[in-house]
ModelCIF file with pLDDT and N, C-alpha, C, O atoms, coordinates in Angstrom:
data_MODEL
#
_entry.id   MODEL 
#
_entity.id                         1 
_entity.type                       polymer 
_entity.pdbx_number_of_molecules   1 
#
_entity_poly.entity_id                      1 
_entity_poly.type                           'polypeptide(L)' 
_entity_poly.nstd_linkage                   no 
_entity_poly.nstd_monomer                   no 
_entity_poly.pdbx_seq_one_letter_code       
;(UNK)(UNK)(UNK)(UNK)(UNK)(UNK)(UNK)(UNK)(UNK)(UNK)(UNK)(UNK)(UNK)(UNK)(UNK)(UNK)
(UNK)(UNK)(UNK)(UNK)(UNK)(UNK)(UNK)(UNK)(UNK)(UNK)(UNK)(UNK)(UNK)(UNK)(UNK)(UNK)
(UNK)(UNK)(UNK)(UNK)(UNK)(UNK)(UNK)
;
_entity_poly.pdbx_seq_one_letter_code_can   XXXXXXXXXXXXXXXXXXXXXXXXXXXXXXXXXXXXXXX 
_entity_poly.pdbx_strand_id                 A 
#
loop_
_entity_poly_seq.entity_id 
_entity_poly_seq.num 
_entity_poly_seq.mon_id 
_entity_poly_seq.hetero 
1 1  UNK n 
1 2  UNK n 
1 3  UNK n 
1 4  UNK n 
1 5  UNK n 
1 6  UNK n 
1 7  UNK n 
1 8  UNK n 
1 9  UNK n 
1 10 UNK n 
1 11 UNK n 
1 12 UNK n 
1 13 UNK n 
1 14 UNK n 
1 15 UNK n 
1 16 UNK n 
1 17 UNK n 
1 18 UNK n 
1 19 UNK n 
1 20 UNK n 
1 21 UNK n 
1 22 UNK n 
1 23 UNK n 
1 24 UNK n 
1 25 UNK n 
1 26 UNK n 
1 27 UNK n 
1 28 UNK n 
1 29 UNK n 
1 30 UNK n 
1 31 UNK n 
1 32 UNK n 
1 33 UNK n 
1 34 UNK n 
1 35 UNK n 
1 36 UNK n 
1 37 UNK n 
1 38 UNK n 
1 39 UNK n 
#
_struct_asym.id          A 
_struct_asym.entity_id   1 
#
loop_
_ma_qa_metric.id 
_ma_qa_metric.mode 
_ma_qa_metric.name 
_ma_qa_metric.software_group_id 
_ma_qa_metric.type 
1 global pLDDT . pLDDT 
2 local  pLDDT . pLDDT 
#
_ma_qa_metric_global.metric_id      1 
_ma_qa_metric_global.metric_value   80.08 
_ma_qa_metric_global.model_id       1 
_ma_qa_metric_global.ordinal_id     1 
#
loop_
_ma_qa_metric_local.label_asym_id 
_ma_qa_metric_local.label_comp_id 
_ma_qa_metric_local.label_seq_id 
_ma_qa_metric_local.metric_id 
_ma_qa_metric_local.metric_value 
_ma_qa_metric_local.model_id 
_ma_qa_metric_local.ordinal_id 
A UNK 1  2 74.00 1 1  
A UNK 2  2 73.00 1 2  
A UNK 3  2 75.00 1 3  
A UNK 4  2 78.00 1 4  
A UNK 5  2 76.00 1 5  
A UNK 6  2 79.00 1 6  
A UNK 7  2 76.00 1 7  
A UNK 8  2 80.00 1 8  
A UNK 9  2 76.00 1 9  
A UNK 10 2 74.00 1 10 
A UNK 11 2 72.00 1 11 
A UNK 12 2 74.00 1 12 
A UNK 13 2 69.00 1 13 
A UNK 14 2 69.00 1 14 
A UNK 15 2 72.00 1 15 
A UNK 16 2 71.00 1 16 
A UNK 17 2 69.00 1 17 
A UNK 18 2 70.00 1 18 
A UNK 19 2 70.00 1 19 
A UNK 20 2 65.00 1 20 
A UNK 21 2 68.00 1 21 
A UNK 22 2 70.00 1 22 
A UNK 23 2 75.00 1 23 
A UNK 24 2 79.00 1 24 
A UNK 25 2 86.00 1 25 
A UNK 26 2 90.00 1 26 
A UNK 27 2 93.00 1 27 
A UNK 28 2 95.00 1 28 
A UNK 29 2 93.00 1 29 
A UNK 30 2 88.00 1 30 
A UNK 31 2 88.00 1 31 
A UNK 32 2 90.00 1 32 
A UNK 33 2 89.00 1 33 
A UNK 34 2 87.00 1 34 
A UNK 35 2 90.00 1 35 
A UNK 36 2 94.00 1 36 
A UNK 37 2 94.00 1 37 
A UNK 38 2 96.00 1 38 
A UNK 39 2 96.00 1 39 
#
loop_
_atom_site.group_PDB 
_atom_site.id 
_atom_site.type_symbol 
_atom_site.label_atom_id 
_atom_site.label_alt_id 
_atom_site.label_comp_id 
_atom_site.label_asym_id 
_atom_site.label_entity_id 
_atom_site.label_seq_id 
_atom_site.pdbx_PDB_ins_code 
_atom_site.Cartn_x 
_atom_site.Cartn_y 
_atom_site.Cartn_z 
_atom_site.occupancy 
_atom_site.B_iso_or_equiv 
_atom_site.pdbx_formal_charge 
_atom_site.auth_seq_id 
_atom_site.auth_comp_id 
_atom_site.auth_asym_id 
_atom_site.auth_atom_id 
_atom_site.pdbx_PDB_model_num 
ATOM 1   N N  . UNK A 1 1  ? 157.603 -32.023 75.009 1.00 74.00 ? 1  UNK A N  1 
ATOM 2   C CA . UNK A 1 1  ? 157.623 -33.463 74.740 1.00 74.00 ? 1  UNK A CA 1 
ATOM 3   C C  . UNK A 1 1  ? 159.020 -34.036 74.934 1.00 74.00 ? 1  UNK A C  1 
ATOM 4   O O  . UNK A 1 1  ? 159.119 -35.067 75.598 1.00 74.00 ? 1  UNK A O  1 
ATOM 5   N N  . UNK A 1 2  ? 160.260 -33.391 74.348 1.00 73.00 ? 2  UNK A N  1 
ATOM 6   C CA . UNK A 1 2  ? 161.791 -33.734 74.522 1.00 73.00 ? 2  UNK A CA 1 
ATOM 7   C C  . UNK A 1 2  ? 161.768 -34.201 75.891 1.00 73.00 ? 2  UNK A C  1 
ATOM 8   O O  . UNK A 1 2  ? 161.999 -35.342 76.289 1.00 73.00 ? 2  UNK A O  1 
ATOM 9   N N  . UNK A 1 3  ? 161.368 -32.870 76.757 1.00 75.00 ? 3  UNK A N  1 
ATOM 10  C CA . UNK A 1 3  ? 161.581 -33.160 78.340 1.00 75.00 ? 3  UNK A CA 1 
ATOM 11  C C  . UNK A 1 3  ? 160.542 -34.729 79.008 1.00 75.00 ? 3  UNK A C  1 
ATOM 12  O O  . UNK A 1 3  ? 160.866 -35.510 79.903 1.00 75.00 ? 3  UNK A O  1 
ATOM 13  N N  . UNK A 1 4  ? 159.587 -34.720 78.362 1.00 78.00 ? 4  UNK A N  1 
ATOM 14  C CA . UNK A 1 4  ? 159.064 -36.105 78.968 1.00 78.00 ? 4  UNK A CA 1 
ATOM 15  C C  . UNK A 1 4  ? 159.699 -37.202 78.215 1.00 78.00 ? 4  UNK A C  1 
ATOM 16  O O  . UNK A 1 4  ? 159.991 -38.283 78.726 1.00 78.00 ? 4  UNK A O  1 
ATOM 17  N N  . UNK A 1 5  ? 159.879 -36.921 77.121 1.00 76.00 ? 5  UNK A N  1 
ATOM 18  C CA . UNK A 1 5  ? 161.011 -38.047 76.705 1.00 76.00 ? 5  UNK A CA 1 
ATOM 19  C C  . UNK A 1 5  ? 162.023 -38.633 77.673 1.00 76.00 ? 5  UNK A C  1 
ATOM 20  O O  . UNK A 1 5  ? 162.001 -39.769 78.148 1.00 76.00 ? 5  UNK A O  1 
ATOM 21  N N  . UNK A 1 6  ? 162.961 -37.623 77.899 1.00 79.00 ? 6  UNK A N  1 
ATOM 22  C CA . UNK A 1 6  ? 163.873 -37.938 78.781 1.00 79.00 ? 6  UNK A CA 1 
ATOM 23  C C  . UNK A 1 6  ? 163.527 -38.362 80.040 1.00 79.00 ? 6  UNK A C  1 
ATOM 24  O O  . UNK A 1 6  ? 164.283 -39.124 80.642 1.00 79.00 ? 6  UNK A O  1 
ATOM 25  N N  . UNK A 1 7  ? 162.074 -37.828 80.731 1.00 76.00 ? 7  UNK A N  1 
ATOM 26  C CA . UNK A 1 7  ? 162.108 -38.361 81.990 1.00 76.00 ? 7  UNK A CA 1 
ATOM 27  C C  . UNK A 1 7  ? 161.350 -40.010 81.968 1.00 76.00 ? 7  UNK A C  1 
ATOM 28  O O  . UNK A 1 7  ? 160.938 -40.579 82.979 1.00 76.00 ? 7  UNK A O  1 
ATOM 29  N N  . UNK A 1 8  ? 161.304 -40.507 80.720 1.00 80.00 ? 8  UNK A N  1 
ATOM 30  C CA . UNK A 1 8  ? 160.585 -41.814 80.804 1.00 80.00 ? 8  UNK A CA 1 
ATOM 31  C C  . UNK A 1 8  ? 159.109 -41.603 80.640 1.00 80.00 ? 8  UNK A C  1 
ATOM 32  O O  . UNK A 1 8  ? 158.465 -42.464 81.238 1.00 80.00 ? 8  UNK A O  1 
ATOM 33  N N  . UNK A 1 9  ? 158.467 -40.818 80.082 1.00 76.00 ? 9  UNK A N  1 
ATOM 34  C CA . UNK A 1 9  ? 156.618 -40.319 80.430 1.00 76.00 ? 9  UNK A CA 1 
ATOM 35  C C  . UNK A 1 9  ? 156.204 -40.224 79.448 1.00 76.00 ? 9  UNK A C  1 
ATOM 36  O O  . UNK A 1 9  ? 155.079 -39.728 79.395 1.00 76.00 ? 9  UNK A O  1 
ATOM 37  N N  . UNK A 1 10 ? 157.031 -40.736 77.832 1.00 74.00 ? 10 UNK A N  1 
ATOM 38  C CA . UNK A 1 10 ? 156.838 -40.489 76.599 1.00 74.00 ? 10 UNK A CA 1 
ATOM 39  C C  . UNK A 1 10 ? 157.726 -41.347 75.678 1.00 74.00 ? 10 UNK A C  1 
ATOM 40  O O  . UNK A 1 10 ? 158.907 -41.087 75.911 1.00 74.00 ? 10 UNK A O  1 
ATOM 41  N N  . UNK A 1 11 ? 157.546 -42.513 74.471 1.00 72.00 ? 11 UNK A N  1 
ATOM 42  C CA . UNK A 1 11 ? 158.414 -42.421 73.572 1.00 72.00 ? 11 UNK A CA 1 
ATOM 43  C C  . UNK A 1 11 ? 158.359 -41.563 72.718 1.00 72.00 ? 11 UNK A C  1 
ATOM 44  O O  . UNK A 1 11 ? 157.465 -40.759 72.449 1.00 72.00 ? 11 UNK A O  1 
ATOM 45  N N  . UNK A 1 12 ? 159.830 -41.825 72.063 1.00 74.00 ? 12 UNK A N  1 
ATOM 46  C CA . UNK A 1 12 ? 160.126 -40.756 70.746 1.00 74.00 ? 12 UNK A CA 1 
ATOM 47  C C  . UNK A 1 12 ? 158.918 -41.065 70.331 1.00 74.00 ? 12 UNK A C  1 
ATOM 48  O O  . UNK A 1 12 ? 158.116 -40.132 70.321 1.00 74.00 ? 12 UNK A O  1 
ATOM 49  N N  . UNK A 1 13 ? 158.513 -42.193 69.953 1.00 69.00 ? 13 UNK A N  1 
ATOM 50  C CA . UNK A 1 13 ? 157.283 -42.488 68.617 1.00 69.00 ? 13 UNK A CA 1 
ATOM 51  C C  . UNK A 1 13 ? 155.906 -41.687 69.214 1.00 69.00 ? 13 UNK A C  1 
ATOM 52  O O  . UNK A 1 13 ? 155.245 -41.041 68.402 1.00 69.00 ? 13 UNK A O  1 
ATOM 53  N N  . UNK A 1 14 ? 155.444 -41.735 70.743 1.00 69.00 ? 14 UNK A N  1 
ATOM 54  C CA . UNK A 1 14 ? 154.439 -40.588 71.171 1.00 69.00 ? 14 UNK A CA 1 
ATOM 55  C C  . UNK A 1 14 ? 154.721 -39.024 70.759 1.00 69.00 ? 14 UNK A C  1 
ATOM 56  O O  . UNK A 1 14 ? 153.961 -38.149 70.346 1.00 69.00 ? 14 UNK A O  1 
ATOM 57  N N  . UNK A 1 15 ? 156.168 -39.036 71.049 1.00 72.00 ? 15 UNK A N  1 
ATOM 58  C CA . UNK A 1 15 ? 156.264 -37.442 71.160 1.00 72.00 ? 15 UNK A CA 1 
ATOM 59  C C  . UNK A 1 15 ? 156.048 -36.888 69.881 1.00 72.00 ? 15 UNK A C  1 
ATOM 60  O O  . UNK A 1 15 ? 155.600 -35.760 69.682 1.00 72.00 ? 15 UNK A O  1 
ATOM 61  N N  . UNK A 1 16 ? 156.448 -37.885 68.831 1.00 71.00 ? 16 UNK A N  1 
ATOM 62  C CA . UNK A 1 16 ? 156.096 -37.279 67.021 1.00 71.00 ? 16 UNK A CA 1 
ATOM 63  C C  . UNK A 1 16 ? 154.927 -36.981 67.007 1.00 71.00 ? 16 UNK A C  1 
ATOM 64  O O  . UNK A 1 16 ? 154.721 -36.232 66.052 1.00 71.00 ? 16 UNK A O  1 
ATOM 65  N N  . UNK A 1 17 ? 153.698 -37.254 67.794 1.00 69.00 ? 17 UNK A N  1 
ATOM 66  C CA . UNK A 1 17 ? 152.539 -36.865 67.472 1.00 69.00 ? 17 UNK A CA 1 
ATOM 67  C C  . UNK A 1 17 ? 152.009 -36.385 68.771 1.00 69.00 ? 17 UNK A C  1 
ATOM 68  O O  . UNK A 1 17 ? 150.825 -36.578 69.047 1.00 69.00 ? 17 UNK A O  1 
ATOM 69  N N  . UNK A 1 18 ? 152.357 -36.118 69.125 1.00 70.00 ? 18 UNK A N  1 
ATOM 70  C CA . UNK A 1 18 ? 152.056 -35.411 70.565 1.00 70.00 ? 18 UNK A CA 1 
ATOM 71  C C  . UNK A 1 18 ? 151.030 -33.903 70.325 1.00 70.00 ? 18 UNK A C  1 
ATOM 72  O O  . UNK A 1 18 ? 151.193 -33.006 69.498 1.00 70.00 ? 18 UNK A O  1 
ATOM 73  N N  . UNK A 1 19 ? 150.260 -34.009 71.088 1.00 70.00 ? 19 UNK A N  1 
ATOM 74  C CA . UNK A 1 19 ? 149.478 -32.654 70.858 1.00 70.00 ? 19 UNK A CA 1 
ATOM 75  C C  . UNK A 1 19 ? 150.434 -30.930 70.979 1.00 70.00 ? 19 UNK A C  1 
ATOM 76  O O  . UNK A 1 19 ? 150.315 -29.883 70.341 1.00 70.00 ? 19 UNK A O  1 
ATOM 77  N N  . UNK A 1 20 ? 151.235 -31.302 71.976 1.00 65.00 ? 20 UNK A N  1 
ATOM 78  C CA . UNK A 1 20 ? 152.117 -30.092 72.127 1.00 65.00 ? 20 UNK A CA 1 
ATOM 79  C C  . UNK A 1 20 ? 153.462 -30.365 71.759 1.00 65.00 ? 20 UNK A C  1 
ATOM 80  O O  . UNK A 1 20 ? 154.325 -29.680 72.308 1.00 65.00 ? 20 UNK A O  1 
ATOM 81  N N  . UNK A 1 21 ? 153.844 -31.310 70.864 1.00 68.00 ? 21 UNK A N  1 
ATOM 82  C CA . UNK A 1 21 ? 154.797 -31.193 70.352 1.00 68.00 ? 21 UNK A CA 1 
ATOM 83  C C  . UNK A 1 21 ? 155.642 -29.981 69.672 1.00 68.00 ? 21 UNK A C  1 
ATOM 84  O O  . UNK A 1 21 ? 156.817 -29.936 69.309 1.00 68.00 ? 21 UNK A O  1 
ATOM 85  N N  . UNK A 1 22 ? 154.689 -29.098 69.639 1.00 70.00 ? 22 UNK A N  1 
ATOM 86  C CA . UNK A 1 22 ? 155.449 -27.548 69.222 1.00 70.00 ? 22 UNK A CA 1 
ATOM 87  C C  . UNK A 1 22 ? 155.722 -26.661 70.023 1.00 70.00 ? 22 UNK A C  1 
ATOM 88  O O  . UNK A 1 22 ? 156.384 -25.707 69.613 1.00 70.00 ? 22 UNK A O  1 
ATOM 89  N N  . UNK A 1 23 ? 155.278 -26.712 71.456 1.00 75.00 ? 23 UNK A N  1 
ATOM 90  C CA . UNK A 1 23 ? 155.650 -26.381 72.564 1.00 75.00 ? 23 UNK A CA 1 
ATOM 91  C C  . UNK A 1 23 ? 157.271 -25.957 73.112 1.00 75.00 ? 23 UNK A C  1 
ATOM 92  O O  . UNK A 1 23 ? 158.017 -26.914 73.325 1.00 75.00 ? 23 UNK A O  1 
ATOM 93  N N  . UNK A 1 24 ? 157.637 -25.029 73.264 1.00 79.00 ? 24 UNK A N  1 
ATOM 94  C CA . UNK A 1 24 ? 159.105 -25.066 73.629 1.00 79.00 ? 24 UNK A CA 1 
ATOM 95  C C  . UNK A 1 24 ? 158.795 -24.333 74.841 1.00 79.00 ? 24 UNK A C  1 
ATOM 96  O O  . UNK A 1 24 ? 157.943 -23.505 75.163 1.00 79.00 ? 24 UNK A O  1 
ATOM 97  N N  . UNK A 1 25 ? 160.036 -25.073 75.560 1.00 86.00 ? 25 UNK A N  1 
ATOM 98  C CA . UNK A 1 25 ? 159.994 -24.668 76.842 1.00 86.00 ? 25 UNK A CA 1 
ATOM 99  C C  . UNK A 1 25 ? 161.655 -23.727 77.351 1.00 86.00 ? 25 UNK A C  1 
ATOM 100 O O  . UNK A 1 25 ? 162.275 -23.835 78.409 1.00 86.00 ? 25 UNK A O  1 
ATOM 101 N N  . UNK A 1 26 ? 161.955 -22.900 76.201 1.00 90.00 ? 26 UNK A N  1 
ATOM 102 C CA . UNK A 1 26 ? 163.247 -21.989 76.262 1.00 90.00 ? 26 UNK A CA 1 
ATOM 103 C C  . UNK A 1 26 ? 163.067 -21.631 74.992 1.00 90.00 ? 26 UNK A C  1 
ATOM 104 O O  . UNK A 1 26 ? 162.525 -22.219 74.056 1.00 90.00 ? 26 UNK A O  1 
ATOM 105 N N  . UNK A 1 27 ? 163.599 -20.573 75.077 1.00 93.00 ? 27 UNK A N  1 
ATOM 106 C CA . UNK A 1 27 ? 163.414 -19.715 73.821 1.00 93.00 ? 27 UNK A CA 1 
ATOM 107 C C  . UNK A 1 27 ? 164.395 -18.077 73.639 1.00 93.00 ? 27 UNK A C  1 
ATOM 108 O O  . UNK A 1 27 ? 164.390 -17.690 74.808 1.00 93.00 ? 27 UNK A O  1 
ATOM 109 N N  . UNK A 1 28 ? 164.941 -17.323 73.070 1.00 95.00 ? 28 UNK A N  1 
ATOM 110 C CA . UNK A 1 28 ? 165.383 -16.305 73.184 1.00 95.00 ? 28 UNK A CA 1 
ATOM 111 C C  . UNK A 1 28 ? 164.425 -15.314 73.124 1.00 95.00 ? 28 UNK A C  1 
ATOM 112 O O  . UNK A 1 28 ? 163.736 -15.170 72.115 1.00 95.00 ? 28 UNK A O  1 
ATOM 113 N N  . UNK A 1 29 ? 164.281 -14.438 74.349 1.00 93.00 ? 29 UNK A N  1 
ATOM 114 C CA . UNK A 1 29 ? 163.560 -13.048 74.262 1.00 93.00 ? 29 UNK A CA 1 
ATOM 115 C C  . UNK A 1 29 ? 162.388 -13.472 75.259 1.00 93.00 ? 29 UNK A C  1 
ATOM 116 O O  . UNK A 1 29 ? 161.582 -12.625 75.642 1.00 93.00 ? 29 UNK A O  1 
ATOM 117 N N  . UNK A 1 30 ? 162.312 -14.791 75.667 1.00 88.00 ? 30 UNK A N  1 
ATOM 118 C CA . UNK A 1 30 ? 160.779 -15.296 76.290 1.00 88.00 ? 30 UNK A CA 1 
ATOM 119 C C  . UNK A 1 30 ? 161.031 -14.582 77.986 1.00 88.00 ? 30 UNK A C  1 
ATOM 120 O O  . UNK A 1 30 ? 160.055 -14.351 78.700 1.00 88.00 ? 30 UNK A O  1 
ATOM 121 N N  . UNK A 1 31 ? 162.597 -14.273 78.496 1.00 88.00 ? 31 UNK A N  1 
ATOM 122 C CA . UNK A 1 31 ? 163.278 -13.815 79.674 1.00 88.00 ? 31 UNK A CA 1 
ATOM 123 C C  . UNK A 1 31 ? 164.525 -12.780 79.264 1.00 88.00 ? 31 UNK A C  1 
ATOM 124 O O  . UNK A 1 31 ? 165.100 -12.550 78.201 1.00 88.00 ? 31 UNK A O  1 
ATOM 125 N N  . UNK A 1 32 ? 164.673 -12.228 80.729 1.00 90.00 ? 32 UNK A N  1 
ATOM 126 C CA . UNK A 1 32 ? 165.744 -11.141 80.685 1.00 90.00 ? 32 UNK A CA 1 
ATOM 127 C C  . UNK A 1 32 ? 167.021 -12.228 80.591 1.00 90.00 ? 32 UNK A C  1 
ATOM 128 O O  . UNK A 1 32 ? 168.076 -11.652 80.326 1.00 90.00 ? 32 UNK A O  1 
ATOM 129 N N  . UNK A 1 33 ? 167.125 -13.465 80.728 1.00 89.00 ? 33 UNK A N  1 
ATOM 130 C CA . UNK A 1 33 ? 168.878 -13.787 80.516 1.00 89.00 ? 33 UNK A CA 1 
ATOM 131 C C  . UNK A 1 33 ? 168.175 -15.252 80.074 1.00 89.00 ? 33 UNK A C  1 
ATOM 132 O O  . UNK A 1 33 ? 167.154 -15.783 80.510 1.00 89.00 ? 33 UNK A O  1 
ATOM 133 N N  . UNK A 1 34 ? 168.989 -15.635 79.179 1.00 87.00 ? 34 UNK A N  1 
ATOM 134 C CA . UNK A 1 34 ? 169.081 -16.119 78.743 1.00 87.00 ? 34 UNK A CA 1 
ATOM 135 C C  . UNK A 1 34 ? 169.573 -17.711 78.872 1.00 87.00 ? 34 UNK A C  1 
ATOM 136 O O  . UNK A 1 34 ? 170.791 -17.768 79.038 1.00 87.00 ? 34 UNK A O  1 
ATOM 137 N N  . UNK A 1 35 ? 168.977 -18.905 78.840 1.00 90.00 ? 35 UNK A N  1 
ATOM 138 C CA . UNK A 1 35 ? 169.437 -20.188 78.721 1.00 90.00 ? 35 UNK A CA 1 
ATOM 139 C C  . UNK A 1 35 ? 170.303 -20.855 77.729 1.00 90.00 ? 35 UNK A C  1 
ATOM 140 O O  . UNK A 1 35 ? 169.754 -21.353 76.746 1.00 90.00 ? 35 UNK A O  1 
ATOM 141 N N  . UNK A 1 36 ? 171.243 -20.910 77.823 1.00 94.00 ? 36 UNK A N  1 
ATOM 142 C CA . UNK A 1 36 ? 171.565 -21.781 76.769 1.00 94.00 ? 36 UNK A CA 1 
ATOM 143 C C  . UNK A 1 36 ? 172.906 -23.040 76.833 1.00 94.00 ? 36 UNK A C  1 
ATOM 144 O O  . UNK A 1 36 ? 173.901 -22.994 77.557 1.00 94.00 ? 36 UNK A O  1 
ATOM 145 N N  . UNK A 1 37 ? 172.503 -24.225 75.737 1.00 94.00 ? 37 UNK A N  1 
ATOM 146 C CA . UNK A 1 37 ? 173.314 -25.145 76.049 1.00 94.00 ? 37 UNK A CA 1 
ATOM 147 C C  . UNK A 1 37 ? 174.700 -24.839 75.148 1.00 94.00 ? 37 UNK A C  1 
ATOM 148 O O  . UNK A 1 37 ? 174.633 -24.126 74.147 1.00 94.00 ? 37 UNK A O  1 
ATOM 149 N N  . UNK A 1 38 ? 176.056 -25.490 75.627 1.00 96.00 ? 38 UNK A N  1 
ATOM 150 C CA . UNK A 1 38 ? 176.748 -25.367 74.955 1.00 96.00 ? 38 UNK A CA 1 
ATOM 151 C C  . UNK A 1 38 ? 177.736 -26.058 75.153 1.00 96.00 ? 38 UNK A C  1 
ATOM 152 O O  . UNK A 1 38 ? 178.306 -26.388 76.193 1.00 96.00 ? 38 UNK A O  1 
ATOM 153 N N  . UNK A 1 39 ? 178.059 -26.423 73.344 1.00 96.00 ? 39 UNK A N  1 
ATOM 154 C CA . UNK A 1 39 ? 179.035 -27.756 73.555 1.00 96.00 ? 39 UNK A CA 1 
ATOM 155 C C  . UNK A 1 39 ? 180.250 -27.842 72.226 1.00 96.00 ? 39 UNK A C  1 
ATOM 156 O O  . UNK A 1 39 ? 181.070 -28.760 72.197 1.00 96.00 ? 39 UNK A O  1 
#
């Protein structure tokens, strides 16, 4: 849902109730290397 947020295909106020709002799309252990942001 974050990601359609950002691309315009969702408001915040949809995405709070969004059916797959629990959906993550990165995760640790889901791949051999790892994504991550950092700031």
């Amino acid at each position: 849902v974050a990601e359609r947020v950002r691309q315009g295909l969702l408001s915040p106020e949809e995405a709070r109730t969004h059916r797959w709002r629990n959906v993550i799309t990165n995760a640790l252990g889901s791949f051999p290397q790892a994504r991550v942001d950092l700031l």
